[in-house]
Each structure stands twice: as structure tokens, then as C-alpha cells.
Protein backbone atom coordinates (compact mmCIF):
# COMPACT_ATOMS: atom_id res chain seq x y z
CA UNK A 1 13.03 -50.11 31.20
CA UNK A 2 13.61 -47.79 33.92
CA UNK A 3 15.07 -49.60 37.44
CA UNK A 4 13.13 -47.70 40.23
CA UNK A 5 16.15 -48.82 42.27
CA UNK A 6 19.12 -48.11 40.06
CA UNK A 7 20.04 -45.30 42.70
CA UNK A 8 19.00 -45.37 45.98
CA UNK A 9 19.81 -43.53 49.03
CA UNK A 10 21.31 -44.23 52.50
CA UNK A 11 23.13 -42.98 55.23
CA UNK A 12 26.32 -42.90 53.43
CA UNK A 13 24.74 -40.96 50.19
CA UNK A 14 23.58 -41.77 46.16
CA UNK A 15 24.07 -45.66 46.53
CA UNK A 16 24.19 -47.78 42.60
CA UNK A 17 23.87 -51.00 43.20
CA UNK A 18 24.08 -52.09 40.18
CA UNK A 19 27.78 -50.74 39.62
CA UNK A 20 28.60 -51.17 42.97
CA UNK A 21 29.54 -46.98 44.03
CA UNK A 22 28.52 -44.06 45.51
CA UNK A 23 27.66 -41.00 43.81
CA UNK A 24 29.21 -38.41 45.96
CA UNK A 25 29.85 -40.57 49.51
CA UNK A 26 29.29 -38.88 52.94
CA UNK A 27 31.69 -41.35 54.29
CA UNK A 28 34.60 -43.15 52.82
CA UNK A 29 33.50 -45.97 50.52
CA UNK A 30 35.37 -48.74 48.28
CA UNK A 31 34.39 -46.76 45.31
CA UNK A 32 33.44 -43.22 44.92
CA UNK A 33 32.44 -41.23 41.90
CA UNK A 34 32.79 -37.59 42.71
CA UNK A 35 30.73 -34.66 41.00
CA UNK A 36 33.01 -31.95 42.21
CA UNK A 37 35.48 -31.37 45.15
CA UNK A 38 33.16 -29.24 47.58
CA UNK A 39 33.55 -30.74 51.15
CA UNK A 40 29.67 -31.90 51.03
CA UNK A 41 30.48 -34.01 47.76
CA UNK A 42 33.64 -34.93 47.97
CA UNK A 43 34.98 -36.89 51.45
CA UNK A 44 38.82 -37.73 51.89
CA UNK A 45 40.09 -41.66 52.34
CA UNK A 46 37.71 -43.44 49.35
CA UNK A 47 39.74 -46.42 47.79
CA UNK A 48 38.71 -46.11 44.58
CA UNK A 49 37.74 -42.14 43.48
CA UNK A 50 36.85 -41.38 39.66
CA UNK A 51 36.99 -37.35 39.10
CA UNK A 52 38.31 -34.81 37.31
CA UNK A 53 41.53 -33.48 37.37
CA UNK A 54 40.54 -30.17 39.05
CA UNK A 55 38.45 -32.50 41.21
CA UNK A 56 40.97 -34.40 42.11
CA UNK A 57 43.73 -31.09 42.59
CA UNK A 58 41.43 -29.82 45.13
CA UNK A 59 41.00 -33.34 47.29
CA UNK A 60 44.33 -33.68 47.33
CA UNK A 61 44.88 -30.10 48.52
CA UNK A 62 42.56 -30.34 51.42
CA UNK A 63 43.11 -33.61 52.77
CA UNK A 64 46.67 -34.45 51.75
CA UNK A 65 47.33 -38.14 52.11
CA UNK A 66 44.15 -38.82 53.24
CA UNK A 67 42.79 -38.14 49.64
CA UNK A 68 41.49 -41.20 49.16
CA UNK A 69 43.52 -44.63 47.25
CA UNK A 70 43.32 -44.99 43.88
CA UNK A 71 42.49 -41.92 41.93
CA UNK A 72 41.15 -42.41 38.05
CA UNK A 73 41.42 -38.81 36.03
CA UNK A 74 38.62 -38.38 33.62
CA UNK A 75 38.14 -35.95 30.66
CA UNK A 76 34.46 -34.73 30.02
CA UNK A 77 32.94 -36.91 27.82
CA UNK A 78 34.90 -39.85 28.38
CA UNK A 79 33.12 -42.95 28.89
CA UNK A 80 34.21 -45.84 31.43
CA UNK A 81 33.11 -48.73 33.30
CA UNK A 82 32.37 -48.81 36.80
CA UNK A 83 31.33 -52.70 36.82
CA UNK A 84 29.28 -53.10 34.12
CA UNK A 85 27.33 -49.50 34.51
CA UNK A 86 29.21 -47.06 31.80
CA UNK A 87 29.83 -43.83 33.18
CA UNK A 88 30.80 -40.23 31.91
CA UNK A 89 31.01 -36.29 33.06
CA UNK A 90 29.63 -33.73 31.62
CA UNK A 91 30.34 -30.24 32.37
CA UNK A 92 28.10 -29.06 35.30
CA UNK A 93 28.69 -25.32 35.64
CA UNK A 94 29.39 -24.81 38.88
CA UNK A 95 32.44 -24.57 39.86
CA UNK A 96 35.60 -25.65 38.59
CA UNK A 97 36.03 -29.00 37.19
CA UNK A 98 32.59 -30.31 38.11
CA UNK A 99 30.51 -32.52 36.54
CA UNK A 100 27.12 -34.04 36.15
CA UNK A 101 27.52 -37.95 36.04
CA UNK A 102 25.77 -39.79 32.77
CA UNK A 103 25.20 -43.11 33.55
CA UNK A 104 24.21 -45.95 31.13
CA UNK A 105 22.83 -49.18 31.87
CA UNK A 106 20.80 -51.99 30.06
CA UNK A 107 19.95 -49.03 27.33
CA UNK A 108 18.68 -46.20 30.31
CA UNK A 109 20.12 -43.42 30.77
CA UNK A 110 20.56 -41.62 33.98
CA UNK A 111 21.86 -38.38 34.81
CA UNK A 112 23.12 -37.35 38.09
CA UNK A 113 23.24 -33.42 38.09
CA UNK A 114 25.54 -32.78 41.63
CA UNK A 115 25.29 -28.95 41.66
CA UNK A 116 25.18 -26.94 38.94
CA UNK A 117 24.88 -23.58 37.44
CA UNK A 118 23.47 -22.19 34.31
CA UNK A 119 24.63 -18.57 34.65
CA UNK A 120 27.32 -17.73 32.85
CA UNK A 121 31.00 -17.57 34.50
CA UNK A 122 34.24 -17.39 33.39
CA UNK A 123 36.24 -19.44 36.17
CA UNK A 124 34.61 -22.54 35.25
CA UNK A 125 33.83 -24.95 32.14
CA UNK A 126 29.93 -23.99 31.11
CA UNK A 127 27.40 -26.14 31.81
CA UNK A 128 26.15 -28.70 29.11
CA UNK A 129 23.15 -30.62 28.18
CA UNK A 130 22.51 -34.19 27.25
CA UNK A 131 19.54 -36.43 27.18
CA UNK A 132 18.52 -38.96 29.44
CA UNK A 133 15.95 -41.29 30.81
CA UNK A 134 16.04 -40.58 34.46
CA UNK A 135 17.02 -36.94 35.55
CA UNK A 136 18.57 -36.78 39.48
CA UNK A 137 18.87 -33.23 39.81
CA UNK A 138 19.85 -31.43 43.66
CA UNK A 139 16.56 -29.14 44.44
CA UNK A 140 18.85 -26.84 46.60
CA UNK A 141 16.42 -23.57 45.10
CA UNK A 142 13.45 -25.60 43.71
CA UNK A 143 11.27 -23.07 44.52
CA UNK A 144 9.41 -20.85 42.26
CA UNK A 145 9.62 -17.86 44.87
CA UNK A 146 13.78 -18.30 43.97
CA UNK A 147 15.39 -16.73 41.46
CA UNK A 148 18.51 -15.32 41.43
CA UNK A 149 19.70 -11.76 40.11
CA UNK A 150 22.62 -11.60 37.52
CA UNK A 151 25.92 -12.11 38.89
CA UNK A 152 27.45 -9.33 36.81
CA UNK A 153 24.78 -6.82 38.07
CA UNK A 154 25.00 -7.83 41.52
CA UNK A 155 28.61 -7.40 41.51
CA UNK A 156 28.58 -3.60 40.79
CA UNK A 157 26.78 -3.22 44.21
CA UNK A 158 30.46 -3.37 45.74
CA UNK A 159 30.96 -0.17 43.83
CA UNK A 160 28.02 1.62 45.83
CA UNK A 161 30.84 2.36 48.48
CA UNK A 162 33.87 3.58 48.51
CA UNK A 163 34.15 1.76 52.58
CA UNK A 164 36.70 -0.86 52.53
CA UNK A 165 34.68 -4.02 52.48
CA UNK A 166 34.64 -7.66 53.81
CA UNK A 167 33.86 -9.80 51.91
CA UNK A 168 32.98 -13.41 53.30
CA UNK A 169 32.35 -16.04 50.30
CA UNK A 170 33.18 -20.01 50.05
CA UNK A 171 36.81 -20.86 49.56
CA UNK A 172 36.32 -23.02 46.15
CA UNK A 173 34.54 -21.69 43.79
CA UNK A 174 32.52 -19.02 44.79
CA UNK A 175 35.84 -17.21 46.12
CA UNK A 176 37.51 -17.18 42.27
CA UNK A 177 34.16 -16.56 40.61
CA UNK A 178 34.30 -13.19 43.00
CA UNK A 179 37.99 -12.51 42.22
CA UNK A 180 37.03 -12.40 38.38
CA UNK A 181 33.77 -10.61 38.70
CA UNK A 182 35.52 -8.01 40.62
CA UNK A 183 38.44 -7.66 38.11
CA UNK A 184 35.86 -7.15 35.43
CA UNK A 185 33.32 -4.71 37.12
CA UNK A 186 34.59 -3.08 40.02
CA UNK A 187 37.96 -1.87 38.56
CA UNK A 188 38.40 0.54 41.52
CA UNK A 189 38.44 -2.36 44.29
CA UNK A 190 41.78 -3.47 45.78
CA UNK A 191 41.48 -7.58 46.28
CA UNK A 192 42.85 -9.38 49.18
CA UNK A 193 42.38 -12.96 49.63
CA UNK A 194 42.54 -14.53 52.96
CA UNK A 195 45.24 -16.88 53.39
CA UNK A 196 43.62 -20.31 53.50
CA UNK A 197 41.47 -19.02 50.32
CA UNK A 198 45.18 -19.05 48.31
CA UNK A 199 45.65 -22.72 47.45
CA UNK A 200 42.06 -22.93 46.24
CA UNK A 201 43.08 -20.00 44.02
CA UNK A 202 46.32 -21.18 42.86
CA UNK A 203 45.01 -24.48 41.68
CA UNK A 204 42.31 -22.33 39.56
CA UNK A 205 45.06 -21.05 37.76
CA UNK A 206 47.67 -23.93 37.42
CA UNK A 207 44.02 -24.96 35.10
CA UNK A 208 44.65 -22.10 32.91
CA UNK A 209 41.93 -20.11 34.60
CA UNK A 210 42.87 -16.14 34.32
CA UNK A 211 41.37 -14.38 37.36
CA UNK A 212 42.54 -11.10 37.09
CA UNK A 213 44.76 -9.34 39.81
CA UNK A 214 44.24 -10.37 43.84
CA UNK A 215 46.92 -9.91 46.52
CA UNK A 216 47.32 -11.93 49.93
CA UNK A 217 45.85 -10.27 52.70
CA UNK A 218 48.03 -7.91 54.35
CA UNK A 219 47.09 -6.30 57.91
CA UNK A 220 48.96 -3.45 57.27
CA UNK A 221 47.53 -2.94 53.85
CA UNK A 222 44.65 -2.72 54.56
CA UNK A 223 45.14 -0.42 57.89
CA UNK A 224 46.56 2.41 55.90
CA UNK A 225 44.15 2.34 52.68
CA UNK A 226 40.35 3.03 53.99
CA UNK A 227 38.86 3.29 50.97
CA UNK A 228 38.21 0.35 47.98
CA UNK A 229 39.88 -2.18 50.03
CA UNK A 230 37.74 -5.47 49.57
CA UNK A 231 38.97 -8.17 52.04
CA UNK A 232 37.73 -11.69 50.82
CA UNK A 233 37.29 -14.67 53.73
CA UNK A 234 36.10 -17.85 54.20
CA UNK A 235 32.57 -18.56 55.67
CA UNK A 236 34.39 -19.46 59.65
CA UNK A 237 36.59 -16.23 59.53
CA UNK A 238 33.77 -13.96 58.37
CA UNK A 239 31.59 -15.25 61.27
CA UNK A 240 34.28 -14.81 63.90
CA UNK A 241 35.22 -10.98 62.72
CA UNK A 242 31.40 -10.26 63.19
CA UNK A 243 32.79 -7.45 65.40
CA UNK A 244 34.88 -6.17 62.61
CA UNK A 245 35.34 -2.23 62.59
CA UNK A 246 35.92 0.28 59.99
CA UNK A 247 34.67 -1.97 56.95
CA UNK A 248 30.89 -3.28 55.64
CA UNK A 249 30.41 -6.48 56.04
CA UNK A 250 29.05 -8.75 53.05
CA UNK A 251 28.28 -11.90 52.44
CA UNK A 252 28.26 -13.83 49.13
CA UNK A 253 25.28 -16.10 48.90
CA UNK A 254 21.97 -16.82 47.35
CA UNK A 255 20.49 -17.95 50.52
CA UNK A 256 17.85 -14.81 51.39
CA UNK A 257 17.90 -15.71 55.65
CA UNK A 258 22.04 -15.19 55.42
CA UNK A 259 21.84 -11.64 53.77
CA UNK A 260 19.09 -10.20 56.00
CA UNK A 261 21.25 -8.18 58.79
CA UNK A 262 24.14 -6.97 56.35
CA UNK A 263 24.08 -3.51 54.64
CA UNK A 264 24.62 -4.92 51.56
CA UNK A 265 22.72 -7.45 50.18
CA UNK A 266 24.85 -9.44 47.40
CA UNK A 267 22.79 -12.63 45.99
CA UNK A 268 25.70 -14.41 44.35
CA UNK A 269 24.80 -18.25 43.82
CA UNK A 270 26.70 -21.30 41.88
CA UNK A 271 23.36 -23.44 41.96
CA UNK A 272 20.52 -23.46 39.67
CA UNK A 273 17.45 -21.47 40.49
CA UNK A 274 13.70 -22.43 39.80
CA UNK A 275 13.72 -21.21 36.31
CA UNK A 276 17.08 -23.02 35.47
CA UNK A 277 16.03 -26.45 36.87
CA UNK A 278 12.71 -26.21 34.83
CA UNK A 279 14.75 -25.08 32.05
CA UNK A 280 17.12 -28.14 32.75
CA UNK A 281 14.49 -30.66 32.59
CA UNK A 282 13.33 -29.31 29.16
CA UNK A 283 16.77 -29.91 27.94
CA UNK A 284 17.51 -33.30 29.41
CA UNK A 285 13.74 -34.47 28.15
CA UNK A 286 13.69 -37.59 30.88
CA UNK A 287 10.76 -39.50 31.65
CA UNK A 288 11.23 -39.10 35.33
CA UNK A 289 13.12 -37.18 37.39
CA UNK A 290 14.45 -37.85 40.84
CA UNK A 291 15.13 -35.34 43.60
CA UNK A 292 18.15 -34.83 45.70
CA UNK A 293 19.51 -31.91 47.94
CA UNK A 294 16.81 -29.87 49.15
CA UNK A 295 13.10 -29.89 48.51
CA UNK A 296 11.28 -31.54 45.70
CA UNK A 297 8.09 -30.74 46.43
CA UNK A 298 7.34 -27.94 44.52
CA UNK A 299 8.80 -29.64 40.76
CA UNK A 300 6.47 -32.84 42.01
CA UNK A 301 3.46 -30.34 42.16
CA UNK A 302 4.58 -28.41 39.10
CA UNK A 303 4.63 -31.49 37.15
CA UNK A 304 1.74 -33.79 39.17
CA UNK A 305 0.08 -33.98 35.61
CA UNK A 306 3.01 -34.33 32.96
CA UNK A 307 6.12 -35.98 34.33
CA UNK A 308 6.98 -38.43 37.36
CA UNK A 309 9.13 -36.69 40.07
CA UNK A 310 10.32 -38.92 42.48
CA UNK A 311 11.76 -37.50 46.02
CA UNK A 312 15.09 -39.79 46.94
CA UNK A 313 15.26 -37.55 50.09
């Protein structure tokens, strides 16, 4: 039997009561189980955090000994017990090392999505499918107005211009996805990676992940080349150059309302899209599903005669 309140949510996130942890904390808890290592999932200073390696790389990168306590490694598919509720990841497609949490208990099966991705990319594992019960999914572009372009198309906009270019993308994930793409389609561009975008980067290849060729960003560099120069930054840096002379900006994102003033409109995104999440819930075959980050309203309406959707937000 399905427990209505197996997850429930509260100021500090995705709470289980029945195995006593969070499912991605907004604030440090006793114990944490962590989808993936973006600073909206993943908080520093946790006592007890179950991740993935790469998830667990990139904590410790960005908040140093304030990481969190105890830090329990686990391989996809591995099953453990987080008292008395079995747990285990499965690949989630959206950025390095993240994961969708399974969770079994008293014969249900629930299935926490975090973010994901179905598109293909080659910086991260690919996303996989299992069955369950209960289906959380995040409803970040639940909307059947959204769906996004292919990645590998969108990419070859860059090569529209021969104007050196900034490039303003998220430091984990989308940043390598970029690096790759670029490597792959726009032979002619010249990478540089903003400094703080570098460990991020590194860690992606201490994984075994190939991204092709990228250089740290050098003023100078890119003074004396003005053509195919393609200057990657973080979201903060991209903002504050908004004055910026001498290149186009760009910015990296699926979100339609942060594209609008740019001359170049690139709709990159590492979440699913309406089509994937209804695509998703074929797959997974639950009985209900719950919503999660964003808006559920338009799966509760799509469904209102076939499946329960439940809004947790």
C-alpha cells in the first residue's frame, strides 16, 4: 500500500520519515541523501551524506571542510539501508554523477527523480529507467508550451559568427556539456574557461570524462584574436560584464525570459522538457506521481482522468 506520507515536505526540503533523511536538504541535516552536487541540491555541513563519488568530488570542492561529516560513496545500482527504508541511484542524466533515488519500503517503490535529462550527452552517465509505485519527479518545464531544441543543433548557432563570443553557462555541468559540444561541432571556436569554472572541469575529467580541448582564460588572448574566441563564465561574471565590448553576448539556458535581449538565442537545458517527463512516466509506470520543483499543474490536468498527481509543493 502506498503511504501518502512516506515523503513529505518542509522548510528544510523532501523529508522521509520513515528512514529518518532528507532527500536533497536546504539546510544541514543529520542525514542527507543527495541527488547530485548542484548548490540547490546539495548543501555543505550534513553529518551523514550518501552520494556518488562525482557527487561527493564536487561538495568537497566547493565547500572544503565544511562538506558535510560522514560521507558514504555509492555505485549506481547499489542498494543500502537508510534505517529500515532500502535505498539506491540510478543514473539521472543530468549532469555528472547524478542520480534519481529508488526507494523501497514495506514492498512500494518510490522514485525520487532530482533533475534529470533525457537528451543525449556525452559528459555524463545516460539516464535510466526503472519501475516504481510512486513517481516524485521536479516539474521545472512541465509545461506543454516547453520543449527544448536539440543540443547538437543549437550548438552550431555559435558558428553563425565569426565575433568572439561570451559565453555565460552554469559552472557544473552545463559548463563541460558546452566544452564537449563545442569540441564536436564548432571546430573553428577557440575555448576559454573562466577561472572558477576550472575545478568543476578538472574533476569531470579525473572521472574519465574526455572533453575535448579548452584553455584558461587569458586577457591577453583573447585581446589580440577577434575572431572565434568563445569566452565561457559563470552565471555572476556574465551578469557583471553586461557592459562587455567587442564580443556577443550569450547565454546558455532553456529558460525563454533569460534569452530574450541577447543576439543569440542558445536554448541549452540539462532538465527534462514536457515531452520527456510524459515520456518518463510511461517508463516508470507508477500509480501516482508526486510533484516537486516547479509547477505541477499542467501533468495533474493532463492526467485528471488516468493517473493521481499529487503537488508536494
Amino acid at each position: 500500500m502506498i503511504l501518502e506520507d512516506f515523503i513529505e515536505i518542509d522548510k528544510t526540503g523532501l523529508f522521509c520519515r520513515y528512514g529518518n533523511f532528507y532527500l536533497d536538504p536546504k539546510e544541514a541535516v543529520k542525514n542527507a541523501v543527495i541527488s547530485h552536487a548542484h548548490g540547490d541540491h546539495a548543501v555543505g555541513g550534513n553529518h551523514n551524506v550518501y552520494c556518488t563519488m562525482a557527487t561527493s568530488l564536487f561538495m568537497h570542492h566547493r565547500y572544503k571542510k565544511f562538506a558535510g561529516g560522514e560521507f558514504y560513496i555509492m555505485e549506481y545500482h547499489q542498494t543500502f539501508d537508510v534505517n529500515g527504508v532500502k535505498v539506491s541511484f540510478i543514473p539521472a542524466g543530468h549532469i555528472l554523477g547524478s542520480a534519481m533515488v529508488l526507494m523501497q519500503y514495506e514492498g512500494v517503490k518510490y522514485l525520487y527523480t532530482g533533475d534529470y535529462k533525457l537528451q543525449p550527452d556525452k559528459t555524463c552517465e545516460p539516464v535510466e529507467f526503472v519501475e516504481a509505485d510512486v513517481l516524485i519527479t521536479e516539474t521545472t518545464f512541465a509545461d506543454p508550451e516547453t520543449q527544448h531544441p536539440i543540443a547538437e543543433e543549437e550548438i552550431i548557432k555559435l558558428s553563425s559568427t565569426t565575433s568572439n563570443i561570451m559565453l555565460g553557462a552554469y559552472a557544473l555541468g552545463k559548463c563541460q556539456r558546452l566544452i564537449s559540444l563545442m569540441n564536436d561541432y564548432c571546430t573553428e571556436k577557440r575555448i576559454l574557461v573562466h577561472y572558477s569554472m576550472l575545478p568543476f572541469v578538472k574533476i569531470y575529467e579525473q572521472m574519465g570524462v574526455n572533453l575535448g580541448k579548452y584553455e584558461i582564460y587569458d586577457r591577453k588572448v583573447m585581446k589580440n584574436n577577434h575572431t572565434n574566441m568563445v569566452y565561457m563564465v559563470p552565471p555572476m561574471v556574465f551578469k557583471s560584464y553586461f557592459k562587455a565590448i567587442n564580443v556577443i553576448r550569450i547565454f546558455a539556458t532553456g529558460w525563454k525570459h533569460l534569452q530574450s535581449s541577447h543576439e543569440i538565442q542558445l536554448y541549452i537545458s540539462d532538465h527534462a522538457d514536457w515531452n520527456d517527463i510524459i515520456l518518463t512516466i510511461e517508463k516508470v509506470k507508477p500509480k501516482q506521481v508526486w510533484t516537486n520543483h516547479g509547477n505541477g499543474y499542467h501533468l495533474k490536468k493532463h492526467y485528471e482522468k488516468s493517473l493521481v498527481v499529487k503537488l508536494l509543493n
